[in-house]
PDB file of N, CA and C in Angstrom:
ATOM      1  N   UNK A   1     -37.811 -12.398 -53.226  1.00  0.00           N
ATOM      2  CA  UNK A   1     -38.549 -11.398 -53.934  1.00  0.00           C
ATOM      3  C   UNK A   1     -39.597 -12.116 -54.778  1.00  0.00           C
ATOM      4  N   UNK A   2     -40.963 -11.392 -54.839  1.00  0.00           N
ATOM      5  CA  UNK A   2     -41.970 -12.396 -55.100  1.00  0.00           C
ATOM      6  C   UNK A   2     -42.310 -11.722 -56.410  1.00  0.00           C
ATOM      7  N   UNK A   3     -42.259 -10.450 -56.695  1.00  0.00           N
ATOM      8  CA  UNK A   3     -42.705  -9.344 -57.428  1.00  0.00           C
ATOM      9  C   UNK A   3     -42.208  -8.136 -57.836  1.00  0.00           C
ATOM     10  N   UNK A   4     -42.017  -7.781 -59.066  1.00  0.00           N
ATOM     11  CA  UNK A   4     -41.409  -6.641 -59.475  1.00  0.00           C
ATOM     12  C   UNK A   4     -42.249  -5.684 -60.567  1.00  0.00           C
ATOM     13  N   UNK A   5     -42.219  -4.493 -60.132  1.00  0.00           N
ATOM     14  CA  UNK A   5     -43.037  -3.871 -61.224  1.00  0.00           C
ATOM     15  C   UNK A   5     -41.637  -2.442 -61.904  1.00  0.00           C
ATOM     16  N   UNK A   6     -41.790  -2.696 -63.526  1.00  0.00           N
ATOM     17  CA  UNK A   6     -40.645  -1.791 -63.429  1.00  0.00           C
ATOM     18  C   UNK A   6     -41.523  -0.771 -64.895  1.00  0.00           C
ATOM     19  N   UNK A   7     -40.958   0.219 -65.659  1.00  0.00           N
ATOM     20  CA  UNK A   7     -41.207   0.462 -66.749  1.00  0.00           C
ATOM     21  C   UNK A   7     -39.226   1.139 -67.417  1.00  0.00           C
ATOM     22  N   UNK A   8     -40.071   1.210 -68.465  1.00  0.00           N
ATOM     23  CA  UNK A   8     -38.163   1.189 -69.600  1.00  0.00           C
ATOM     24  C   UNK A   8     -37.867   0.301 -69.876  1.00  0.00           C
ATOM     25  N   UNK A   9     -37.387   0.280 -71.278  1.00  0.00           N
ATOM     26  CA  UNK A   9     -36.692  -0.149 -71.547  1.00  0.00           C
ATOM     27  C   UNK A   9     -35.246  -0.609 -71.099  1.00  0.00           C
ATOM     28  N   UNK A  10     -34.388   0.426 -71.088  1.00  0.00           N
ATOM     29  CA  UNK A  10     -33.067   0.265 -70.933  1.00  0.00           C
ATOM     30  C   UNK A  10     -33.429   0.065 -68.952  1.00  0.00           C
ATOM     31  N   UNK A  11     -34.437   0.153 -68.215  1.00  0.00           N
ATOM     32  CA  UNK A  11     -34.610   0.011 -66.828  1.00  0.00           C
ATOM     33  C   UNK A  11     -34.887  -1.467 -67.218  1.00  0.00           C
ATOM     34  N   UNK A  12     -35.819  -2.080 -67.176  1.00  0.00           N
ATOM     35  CA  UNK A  12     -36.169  -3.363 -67.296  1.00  0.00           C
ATOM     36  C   UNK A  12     -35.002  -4.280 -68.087  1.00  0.00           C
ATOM     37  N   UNK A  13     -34.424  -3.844 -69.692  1.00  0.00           N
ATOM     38  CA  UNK A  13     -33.532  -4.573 -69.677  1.00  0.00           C
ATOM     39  C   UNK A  13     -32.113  -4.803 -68.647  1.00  0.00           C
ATOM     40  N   UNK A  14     -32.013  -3.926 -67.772  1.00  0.00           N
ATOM     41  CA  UNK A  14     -30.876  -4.133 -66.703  1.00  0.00           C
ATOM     42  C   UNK A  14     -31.258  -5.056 -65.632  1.00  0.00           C
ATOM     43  N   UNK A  15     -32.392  -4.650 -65.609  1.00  0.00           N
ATOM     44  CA  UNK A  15     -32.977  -5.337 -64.369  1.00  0.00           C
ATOM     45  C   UNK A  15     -32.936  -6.955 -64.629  1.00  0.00           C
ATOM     46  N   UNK A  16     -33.753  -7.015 -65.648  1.00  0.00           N
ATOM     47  CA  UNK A  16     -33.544  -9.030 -66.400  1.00  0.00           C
ATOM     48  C   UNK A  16     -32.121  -9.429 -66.179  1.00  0.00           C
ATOM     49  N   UNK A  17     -31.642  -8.757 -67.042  1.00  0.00           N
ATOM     50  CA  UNK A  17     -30.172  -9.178 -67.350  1.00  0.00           C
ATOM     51  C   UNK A  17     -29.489  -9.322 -65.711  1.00  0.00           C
ATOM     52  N   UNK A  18     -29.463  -8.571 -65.067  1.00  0.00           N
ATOM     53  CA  UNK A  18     -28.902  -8.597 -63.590  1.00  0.00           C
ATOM     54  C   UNK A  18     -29.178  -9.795 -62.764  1.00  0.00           C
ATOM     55  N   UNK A  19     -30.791 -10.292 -62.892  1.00  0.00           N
ATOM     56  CA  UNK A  19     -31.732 -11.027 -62.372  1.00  0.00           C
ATOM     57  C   UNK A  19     -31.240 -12.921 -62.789  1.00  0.00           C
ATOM     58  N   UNK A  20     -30.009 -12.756 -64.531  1.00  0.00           N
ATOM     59  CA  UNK A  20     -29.948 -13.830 -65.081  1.00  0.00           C
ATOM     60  C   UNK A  20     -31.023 -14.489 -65.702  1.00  0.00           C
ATOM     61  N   UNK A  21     -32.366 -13.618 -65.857  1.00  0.00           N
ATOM     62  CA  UNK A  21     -33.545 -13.974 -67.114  1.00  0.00           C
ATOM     63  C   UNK A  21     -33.262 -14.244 -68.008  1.00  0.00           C
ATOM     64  N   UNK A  22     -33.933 -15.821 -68.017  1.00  0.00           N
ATOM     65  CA  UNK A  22     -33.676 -16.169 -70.057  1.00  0.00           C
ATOM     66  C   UNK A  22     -34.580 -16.547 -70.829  1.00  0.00           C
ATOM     67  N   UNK A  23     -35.520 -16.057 -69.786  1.00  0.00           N
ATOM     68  CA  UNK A  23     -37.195 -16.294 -70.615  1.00  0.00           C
ATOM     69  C   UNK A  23     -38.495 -15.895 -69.973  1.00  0.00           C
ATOM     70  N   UNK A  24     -39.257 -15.094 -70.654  1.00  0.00           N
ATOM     71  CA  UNK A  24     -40.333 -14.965 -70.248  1.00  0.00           C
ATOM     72  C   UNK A  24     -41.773 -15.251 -70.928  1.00  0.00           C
ATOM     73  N   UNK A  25     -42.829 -15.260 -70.466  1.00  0.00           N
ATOM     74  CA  UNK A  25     -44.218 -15.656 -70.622  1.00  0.00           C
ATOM     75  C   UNK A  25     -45.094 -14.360 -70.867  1.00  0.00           C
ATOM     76  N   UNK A  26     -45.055 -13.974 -71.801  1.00  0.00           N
ATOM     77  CA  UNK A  26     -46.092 -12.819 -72.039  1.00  0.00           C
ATOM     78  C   UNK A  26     -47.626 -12.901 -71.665  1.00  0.00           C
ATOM     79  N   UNK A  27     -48.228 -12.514 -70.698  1.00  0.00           N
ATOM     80  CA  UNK A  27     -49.512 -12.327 -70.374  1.00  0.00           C
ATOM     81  C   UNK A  27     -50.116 -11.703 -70.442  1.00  0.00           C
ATOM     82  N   UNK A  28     -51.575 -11.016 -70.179  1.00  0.00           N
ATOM     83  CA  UNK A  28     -52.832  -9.939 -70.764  1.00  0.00           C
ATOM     84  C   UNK A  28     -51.721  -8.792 -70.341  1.00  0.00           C
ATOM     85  N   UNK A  29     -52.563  -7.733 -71.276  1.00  0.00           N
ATOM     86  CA  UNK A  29     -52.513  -6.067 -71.283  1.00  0.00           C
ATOM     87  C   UNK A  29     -52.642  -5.886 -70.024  1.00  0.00           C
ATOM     88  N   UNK A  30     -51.765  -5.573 -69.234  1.00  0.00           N
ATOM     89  CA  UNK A  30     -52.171  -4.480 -67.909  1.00  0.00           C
ATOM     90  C   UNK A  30     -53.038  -3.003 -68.455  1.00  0.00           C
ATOM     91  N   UNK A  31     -52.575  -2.730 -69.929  1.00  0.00           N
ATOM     92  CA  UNK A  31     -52.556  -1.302 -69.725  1.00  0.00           C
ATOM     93  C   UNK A  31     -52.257  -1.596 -71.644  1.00  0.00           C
ATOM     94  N   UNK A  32     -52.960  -0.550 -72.407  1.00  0.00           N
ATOM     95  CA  UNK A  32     -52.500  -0.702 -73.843  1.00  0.00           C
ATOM     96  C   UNK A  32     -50.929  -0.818 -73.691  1.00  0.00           C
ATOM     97  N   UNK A  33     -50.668  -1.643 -74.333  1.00  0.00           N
ATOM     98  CA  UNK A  33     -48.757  -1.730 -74.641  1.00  0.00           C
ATOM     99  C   UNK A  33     -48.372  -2.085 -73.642  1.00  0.00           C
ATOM    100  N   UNK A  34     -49.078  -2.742 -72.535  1.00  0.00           N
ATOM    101  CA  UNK A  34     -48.617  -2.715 -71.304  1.00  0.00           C
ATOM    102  C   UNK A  34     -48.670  -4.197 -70.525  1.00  0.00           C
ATOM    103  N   UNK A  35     -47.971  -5.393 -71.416  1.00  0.00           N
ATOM    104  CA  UNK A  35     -48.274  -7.063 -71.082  1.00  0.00           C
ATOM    105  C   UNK A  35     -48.308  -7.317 -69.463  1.00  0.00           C
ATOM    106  N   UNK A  36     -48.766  -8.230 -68.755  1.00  0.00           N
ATOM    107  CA  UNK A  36     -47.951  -8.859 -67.702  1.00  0.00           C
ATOM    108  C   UNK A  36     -46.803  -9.692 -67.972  1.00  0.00           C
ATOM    109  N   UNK A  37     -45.505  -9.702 -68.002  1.00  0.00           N
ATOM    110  CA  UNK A  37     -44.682 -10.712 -68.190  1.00  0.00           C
ATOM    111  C   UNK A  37     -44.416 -11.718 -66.831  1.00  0.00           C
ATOM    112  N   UNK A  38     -43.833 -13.022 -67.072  1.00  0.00           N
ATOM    113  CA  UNK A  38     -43.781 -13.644 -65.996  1.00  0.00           C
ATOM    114  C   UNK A  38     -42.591 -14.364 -66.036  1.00  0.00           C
ATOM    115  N   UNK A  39     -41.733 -15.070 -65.009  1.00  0.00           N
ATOM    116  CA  UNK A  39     -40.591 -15.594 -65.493  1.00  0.00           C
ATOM    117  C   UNK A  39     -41.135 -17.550 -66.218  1.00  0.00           C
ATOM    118  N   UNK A  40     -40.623 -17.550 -66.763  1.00  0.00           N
ATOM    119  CA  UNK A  40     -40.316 -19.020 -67.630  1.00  0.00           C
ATOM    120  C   UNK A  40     -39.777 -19.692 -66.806  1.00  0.00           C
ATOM    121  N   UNK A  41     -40.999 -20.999 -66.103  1.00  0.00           N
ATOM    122  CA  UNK A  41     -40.076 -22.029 -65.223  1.00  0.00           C
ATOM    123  C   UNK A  41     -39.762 -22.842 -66.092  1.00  0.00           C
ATOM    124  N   UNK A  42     -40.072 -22.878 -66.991  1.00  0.00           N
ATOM    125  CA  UNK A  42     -38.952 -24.199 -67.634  1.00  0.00           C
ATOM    126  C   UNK A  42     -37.909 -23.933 -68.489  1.00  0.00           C
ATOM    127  N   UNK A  43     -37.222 -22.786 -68.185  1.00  0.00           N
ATOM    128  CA  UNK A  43     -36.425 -21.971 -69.052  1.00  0.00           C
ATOM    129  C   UNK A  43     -35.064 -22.319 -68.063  1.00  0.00           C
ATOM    130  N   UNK A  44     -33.934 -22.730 -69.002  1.00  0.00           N
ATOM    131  CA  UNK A  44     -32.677 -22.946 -67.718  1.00  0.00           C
ATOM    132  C   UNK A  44     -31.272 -21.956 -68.471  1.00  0.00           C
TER     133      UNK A  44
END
C-alpha cells in the first residue's frame, strides 16, 4: 500500500494505530485544517 487518504478523527486514529504508526511528518495544507501527513522513516 503506497497511499491512504482518510478524514476523522477517531477514523484516522484507528487506522495509525492498526498500521503500528509512531510518527509522522506534517506537510502543506491540502485544504484549510487540512495538512499532508507522511510516515516518519526514521521513526522505529
Amino acid at each position: 500500500m503506497r497511499r491512504i487518504v482518510m478524514g476523522g478523527g477517531e477514523t484516522s486514529g484507528a487506522v495509525v494505530e492498526a498500521l503500528g504508526v509512531t510518527s509522522l511528518v506534517i506537510g502543506e495544507e491540502i485544504d484549510p485544517a487540512f495538512p499532508r501527513l507522511s510516515l516518519n522513516a526514521t521513526a522505529r
